[in-house]
PDB file of N, CA and C in Angstrom:
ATOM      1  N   UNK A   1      26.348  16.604 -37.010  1.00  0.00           N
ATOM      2  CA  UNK A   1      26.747  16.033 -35.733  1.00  0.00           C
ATOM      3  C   UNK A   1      25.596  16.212 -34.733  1.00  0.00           C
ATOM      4  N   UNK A   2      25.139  14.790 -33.840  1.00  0.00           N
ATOM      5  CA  UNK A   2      24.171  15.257 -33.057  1.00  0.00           C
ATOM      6  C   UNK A   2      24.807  15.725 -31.794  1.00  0.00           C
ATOM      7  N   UNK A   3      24.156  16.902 -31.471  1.00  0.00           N
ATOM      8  CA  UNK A   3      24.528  16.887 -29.766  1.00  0.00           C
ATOM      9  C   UNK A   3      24.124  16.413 -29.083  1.00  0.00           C
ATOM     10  N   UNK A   4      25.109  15.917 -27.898  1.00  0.00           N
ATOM     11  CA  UNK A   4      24.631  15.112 -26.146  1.00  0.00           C
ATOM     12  C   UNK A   4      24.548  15.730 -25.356  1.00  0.00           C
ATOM     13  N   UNK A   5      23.393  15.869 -24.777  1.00  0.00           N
ATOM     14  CA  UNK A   5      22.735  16.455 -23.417  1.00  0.00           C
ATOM     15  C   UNK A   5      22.684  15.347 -22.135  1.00  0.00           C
ATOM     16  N   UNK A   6      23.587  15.764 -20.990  1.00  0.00           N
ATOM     17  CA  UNK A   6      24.506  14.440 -19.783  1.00  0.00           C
ATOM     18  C   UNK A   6      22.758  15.614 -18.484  1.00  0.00           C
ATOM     19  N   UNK A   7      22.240  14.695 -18.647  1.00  0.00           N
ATOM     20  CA  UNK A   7      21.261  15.429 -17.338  1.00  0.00           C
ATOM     21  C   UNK A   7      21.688  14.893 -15.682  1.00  0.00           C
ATOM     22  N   UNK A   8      21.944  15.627 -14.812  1.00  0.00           N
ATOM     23  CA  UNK A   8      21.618  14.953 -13.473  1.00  0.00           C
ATOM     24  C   UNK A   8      20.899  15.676 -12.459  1.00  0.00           C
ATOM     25  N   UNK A   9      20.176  14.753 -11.532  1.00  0.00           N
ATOM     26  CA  UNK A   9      19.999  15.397 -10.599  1.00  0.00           C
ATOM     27  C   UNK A   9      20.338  14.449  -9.485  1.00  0.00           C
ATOM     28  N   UNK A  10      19.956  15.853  -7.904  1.00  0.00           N
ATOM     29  CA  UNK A  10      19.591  15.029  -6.983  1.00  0.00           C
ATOM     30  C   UNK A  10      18.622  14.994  -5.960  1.00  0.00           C
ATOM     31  N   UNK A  11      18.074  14.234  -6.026  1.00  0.00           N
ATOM     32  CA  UNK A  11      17.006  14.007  -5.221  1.00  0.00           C
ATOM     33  C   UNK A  11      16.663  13.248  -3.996  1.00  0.00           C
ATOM     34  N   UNK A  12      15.558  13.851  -3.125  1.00  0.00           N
ATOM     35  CA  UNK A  12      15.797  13.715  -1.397  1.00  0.00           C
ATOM     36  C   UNK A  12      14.583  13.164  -1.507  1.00  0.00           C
ATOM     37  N   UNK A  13      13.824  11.984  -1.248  1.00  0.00           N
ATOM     38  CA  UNK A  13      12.530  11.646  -0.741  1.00  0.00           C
ATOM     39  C   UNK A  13      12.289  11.270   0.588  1.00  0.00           C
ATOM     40  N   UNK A  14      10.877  11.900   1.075  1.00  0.00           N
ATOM     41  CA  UNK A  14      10.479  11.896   1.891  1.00  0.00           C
ATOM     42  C   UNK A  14       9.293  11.625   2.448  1.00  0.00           C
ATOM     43  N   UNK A  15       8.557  11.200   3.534  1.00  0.00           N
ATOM     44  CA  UNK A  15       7.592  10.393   3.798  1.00  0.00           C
ATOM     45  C   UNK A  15       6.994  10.596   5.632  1.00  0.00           C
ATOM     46  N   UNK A  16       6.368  11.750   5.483  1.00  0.00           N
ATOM     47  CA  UNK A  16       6.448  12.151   7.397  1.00  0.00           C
ATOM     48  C   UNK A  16       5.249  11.801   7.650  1.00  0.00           C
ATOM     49  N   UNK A  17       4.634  10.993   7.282  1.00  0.00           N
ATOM     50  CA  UNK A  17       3.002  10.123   7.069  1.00  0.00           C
ATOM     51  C   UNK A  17       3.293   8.775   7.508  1.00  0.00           C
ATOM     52  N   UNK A  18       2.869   7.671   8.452  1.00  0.00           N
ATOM     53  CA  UNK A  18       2.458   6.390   8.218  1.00  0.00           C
ATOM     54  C   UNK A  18       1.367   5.617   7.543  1.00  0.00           C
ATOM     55  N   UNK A  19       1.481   4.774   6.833  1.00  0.00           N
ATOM     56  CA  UNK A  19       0.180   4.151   6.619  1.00  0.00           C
ATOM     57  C   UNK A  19      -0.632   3.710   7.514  1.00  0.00           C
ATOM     58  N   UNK A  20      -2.205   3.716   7.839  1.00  0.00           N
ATOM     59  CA  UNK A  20      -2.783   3.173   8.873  1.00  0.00           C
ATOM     60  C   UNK A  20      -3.599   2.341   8.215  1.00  0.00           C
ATOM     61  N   UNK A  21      -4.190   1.255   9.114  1.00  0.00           N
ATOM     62  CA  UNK A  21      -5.300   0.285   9.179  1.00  0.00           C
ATOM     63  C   UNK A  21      -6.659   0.859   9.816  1.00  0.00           C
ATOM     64  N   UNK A  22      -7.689   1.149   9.663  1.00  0.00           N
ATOM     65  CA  UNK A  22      -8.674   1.442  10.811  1.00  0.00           C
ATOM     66  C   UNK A  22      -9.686   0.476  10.122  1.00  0.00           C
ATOM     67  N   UNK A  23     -10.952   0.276  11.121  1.00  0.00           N
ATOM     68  CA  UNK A  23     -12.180  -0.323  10.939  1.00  0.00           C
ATOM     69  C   UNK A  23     -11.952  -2.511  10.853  1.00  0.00           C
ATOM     70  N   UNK A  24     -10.278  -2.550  11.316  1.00  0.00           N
ATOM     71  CA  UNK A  24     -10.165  -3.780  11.112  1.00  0.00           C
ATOM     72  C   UNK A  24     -11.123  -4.903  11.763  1.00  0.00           C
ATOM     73  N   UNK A  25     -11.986  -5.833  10.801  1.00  0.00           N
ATOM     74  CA  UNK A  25     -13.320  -6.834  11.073  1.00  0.00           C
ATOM     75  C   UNK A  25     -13.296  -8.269  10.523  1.00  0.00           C
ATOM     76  N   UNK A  26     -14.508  -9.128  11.103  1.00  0.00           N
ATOM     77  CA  UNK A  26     -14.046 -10.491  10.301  1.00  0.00           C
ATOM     78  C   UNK A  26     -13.874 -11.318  11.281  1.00  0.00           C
ATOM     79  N   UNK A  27     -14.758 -12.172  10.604  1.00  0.00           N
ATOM     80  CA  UNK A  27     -13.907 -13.754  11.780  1.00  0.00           C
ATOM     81  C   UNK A  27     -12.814 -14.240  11.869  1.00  0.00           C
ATOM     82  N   UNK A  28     -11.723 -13.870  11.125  1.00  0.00           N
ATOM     83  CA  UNK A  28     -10.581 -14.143  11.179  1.00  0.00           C
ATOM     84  C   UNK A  28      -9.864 -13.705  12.465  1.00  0.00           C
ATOM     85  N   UNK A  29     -10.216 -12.833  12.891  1.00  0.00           N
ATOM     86  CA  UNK A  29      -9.749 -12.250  13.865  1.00  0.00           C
ATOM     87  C   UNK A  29     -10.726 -12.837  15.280  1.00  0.00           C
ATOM     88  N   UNK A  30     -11.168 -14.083  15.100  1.00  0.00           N
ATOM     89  CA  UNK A  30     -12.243 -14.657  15.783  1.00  0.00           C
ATOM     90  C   UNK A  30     -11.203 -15.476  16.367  1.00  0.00           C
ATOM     91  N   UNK A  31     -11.181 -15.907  18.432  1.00  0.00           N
ATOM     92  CA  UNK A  31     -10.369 -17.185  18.824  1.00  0.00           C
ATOM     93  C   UNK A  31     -10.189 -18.296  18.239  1.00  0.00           C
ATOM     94  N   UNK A  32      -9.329 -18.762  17.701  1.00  0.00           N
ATOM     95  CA  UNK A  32      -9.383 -20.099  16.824  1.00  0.00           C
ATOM     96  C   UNK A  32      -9.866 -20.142  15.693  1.00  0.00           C
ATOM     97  N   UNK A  33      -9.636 -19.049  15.096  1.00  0.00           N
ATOM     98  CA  UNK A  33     -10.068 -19.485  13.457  1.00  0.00           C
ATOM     99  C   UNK A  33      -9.410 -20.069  13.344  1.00  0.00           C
ATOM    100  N   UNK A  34     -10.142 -20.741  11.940  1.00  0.00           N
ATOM    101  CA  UNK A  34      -9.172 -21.993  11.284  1.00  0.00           C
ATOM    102  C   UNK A  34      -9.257 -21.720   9.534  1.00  0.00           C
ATOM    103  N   UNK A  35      -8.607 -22.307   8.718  1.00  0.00           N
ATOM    104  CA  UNK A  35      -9.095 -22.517   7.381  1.00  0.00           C
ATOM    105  C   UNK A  35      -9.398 -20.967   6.587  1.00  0.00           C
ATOM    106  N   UNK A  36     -10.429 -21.259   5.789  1.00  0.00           N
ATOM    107  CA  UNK A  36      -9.983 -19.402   5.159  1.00  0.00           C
ATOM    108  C   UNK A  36     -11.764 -18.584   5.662  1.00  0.00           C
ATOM    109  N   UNK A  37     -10.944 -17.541   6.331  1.00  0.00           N
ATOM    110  CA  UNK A  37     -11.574 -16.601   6.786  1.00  0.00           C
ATOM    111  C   UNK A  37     -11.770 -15.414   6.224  1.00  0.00           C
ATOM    112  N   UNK A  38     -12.627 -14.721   6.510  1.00  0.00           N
ATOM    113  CA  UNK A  38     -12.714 -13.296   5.569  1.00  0.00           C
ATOM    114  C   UNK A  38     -12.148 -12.063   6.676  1.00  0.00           C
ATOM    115  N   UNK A  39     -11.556 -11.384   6.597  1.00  0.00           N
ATOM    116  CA  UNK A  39     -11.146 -10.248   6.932  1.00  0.00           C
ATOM    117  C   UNK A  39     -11.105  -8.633   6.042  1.00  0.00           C
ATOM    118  N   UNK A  40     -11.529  -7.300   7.206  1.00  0.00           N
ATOM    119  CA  UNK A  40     -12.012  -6.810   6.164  1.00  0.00           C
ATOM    120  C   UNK A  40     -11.228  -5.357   6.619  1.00  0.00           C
ATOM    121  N   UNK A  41     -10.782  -4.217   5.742  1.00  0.00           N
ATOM    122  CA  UNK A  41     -10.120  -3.014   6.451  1.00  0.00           C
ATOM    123  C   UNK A  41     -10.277  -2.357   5.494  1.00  0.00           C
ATOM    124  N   UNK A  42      -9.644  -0.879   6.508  1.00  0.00           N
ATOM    125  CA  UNK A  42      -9.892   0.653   5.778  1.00  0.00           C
ATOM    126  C   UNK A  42      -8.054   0.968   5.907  1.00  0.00           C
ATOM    127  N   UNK A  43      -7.548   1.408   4.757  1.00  0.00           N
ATOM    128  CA  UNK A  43      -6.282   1.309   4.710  1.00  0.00           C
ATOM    129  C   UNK A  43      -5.900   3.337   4.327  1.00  0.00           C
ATOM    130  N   UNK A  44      -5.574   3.749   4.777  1.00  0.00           N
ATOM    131  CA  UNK A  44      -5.188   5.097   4.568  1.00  0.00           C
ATOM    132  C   UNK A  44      -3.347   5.325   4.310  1.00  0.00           C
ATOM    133  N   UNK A  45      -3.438   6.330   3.624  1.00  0.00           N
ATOM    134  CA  UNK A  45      -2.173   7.154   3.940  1.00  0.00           C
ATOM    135  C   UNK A  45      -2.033   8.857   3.226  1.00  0.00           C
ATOM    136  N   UNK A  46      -2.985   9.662   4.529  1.00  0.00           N
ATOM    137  CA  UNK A  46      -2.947  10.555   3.840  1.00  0.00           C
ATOM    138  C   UNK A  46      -2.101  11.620   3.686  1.00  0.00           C
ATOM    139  N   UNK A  47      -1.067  11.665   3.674  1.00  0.00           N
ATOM    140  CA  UNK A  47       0.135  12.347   3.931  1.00  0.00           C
ATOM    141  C   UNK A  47       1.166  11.732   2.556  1.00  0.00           C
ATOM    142  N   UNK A  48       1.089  10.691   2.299  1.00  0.00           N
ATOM    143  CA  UNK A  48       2.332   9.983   1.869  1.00  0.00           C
ATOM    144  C   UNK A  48       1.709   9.332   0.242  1.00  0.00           C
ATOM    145  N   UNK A  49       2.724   8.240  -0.292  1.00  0.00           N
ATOM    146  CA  UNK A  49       2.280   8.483  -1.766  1.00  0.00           C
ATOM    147  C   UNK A  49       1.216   7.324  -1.491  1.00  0.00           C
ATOM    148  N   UNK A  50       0.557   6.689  -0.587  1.00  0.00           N
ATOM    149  CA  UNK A  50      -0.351   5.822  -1.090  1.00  0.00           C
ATOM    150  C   UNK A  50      -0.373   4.427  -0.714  1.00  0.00           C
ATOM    151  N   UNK A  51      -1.677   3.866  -0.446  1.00  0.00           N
ATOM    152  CA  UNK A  51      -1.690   2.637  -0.026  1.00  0.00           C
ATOM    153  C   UNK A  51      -1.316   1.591  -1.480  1.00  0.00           C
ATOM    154  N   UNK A  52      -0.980   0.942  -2.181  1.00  0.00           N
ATOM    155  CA  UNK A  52      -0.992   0.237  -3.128  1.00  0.00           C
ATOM    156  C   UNK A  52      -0.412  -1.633  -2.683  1.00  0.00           C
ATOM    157  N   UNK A  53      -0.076  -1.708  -1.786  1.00  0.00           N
ATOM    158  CA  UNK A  53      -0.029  -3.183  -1.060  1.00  0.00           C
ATOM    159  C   UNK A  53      -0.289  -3.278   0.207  1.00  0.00           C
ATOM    160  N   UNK A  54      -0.942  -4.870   0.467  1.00  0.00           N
ATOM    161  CA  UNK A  54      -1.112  -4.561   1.577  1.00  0.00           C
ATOM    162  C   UNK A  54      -1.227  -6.266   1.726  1.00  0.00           C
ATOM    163  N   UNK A  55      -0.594  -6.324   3.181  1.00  0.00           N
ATOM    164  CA  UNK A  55       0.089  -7.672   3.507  1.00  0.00           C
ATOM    165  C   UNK A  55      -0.774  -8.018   4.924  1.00  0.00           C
ATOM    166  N   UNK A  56      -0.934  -8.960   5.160  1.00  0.00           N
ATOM    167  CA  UNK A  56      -1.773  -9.624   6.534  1.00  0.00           C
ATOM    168  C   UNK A  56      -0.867 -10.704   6.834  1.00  0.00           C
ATOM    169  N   UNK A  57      -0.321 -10.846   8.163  1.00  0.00           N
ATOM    170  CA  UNK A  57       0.407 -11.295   8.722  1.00  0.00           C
ATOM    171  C   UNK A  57       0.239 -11.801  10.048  1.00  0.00           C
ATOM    172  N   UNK A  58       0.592 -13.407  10.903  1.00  0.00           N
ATOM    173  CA  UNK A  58       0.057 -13.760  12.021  1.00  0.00           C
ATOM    174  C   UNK A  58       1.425 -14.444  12.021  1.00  0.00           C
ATOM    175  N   UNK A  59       1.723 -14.387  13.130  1.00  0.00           N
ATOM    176  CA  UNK A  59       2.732 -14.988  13.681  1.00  0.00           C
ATOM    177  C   UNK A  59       4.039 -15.403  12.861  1.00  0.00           C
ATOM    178  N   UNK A  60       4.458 -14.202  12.330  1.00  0.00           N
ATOM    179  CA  UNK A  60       5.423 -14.176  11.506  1.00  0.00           C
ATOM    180  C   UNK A  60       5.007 -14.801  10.306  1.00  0.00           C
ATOM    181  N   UNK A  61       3.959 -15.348   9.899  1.00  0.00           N
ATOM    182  CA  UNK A  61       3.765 -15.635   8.621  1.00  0.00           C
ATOM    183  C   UNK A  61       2.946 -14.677   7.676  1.00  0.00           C
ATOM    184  N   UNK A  62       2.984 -14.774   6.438  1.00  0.00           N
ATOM    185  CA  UNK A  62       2.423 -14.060   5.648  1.00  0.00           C
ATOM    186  C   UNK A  62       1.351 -14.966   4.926  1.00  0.00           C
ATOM    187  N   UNK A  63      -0.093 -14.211   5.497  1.00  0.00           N
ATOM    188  CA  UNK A  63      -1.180 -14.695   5.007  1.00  0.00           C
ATOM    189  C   UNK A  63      -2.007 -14.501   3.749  1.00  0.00           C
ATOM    190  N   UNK A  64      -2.186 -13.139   3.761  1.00  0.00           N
ATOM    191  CA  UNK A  64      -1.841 -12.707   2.323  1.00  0.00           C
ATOM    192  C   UNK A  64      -1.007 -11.550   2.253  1.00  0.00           C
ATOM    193  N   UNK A  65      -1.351 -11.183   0.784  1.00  0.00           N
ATOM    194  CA  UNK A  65      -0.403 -10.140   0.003  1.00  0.00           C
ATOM    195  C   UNK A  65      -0.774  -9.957  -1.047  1.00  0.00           C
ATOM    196  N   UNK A  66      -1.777  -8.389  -1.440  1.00  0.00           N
ATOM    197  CA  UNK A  66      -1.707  -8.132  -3.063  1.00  0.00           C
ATOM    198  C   UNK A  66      -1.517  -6.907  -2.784  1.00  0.00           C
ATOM    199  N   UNK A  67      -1.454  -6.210  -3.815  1.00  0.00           N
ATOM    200  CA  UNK A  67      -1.503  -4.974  -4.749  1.00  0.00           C
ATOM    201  C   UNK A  67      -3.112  -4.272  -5.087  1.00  0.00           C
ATOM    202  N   UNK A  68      -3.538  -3.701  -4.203  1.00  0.00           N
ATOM    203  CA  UNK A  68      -4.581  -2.779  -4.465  1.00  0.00           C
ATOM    204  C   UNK A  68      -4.322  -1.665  -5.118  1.00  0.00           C
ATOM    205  N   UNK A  69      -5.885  -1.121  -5.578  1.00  0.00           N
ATOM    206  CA  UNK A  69      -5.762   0.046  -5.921  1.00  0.00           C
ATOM    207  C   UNK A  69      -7.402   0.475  -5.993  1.00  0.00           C
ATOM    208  N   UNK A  70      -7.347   1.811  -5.263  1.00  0.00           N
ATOM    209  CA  UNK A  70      -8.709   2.115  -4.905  1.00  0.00           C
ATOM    210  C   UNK A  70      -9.361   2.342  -6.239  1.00  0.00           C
ATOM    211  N   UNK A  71      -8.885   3.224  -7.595  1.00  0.00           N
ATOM    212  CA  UNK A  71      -9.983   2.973  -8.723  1.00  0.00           C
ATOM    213  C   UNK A  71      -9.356   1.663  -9.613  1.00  0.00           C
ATOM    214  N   UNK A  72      -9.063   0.523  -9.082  1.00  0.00           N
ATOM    215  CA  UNK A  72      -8.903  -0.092 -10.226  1.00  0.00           C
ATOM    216  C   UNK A  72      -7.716   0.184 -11.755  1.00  0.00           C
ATOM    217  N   UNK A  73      -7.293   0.912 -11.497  1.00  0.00           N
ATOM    218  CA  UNK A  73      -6.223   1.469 -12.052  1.00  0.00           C
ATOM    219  C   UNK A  73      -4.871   0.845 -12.038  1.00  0.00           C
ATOM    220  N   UNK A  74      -3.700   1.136 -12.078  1.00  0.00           N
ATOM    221  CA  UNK A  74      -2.430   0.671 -11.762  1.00  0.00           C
ATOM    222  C   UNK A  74      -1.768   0.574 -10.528  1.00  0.00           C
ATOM    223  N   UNK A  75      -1.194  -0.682 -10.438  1.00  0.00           N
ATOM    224  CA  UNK A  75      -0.983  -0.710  -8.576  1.00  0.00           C
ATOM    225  C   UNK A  75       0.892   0.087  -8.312  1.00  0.00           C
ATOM    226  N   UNK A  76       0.199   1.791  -8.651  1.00  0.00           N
ATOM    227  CA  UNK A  76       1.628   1.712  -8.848  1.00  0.00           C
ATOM    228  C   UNK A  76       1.048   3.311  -7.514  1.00  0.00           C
ATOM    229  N   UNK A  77       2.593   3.998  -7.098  1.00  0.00           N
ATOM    230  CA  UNK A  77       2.603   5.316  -6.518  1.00  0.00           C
ATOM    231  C   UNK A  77       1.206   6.304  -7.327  1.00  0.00           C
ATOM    232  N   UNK A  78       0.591   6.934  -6.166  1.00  0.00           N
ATOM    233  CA  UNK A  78      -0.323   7.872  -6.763  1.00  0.00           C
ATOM    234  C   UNK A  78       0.493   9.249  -6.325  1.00  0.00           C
ATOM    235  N   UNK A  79       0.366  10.486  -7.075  1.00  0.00           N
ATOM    236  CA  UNK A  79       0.451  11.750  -6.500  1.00  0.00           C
ATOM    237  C   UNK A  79      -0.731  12.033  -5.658  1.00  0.00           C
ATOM    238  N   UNK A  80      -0.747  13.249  -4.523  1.00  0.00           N
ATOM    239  CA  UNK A  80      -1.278  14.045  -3.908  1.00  0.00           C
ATOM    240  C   UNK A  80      -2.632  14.427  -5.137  1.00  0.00           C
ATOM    241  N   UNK A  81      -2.818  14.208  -5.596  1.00  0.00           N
ATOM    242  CA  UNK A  81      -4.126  14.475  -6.118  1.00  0.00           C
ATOM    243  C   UNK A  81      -5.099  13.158  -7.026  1.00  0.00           C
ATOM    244  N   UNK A  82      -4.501  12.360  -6.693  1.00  0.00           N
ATOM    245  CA  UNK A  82      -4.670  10.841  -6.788  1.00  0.00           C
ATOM    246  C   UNK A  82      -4.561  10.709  -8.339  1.00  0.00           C
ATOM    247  N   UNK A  83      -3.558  11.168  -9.157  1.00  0.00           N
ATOM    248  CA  UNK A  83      -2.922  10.837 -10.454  1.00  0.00           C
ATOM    249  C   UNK A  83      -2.425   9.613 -10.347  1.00  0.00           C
ATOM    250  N   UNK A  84      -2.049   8.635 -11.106  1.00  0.00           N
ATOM    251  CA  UNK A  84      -1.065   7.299 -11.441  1.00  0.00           C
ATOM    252  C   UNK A  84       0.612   8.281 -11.966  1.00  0.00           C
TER     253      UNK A  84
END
């Protein structure tokens, strides 16, 4: 007969960090751009699990949107010691 092992837990997550933008550049951010512009940033979050998307947005629209990842790796949560 095999035995069943019923696991639970519970768990509290937490997040007392914001993500920031700094060094934001680019003609996009130029009066009247038009058409496709380059825009360029420094994205932090050092407190929390990690920058891994990141969205640009003007007037309620969404301009872009991907999934970074600083080594090229998986665009997924990093730990505090920058594990995947």
């Amino acid at each position: 007969m095999v035995a069943r092992q019923r696991l639970l837990a519970n768990l509290r997550l937490s997040n007392s960090s914001n993500p920031a933008a700094t060094s934001v550049s680019g003609p996009l951010l130029q009066p009247g751009a038009r058409g496709t512009q380059e825009l360029a940033l420094t994205a932090t979050d050092y407190a929390g699990p990690g920058v891994y998307n990141v969205t640009v947005q003007a007037d309620g629209h969404t301009l872009y949107s991907e999934r970074r990842t600083a080594m090229g790796g998986c665009a997924c949560p990093r730990d505090r010691a920058g594990t995947p």
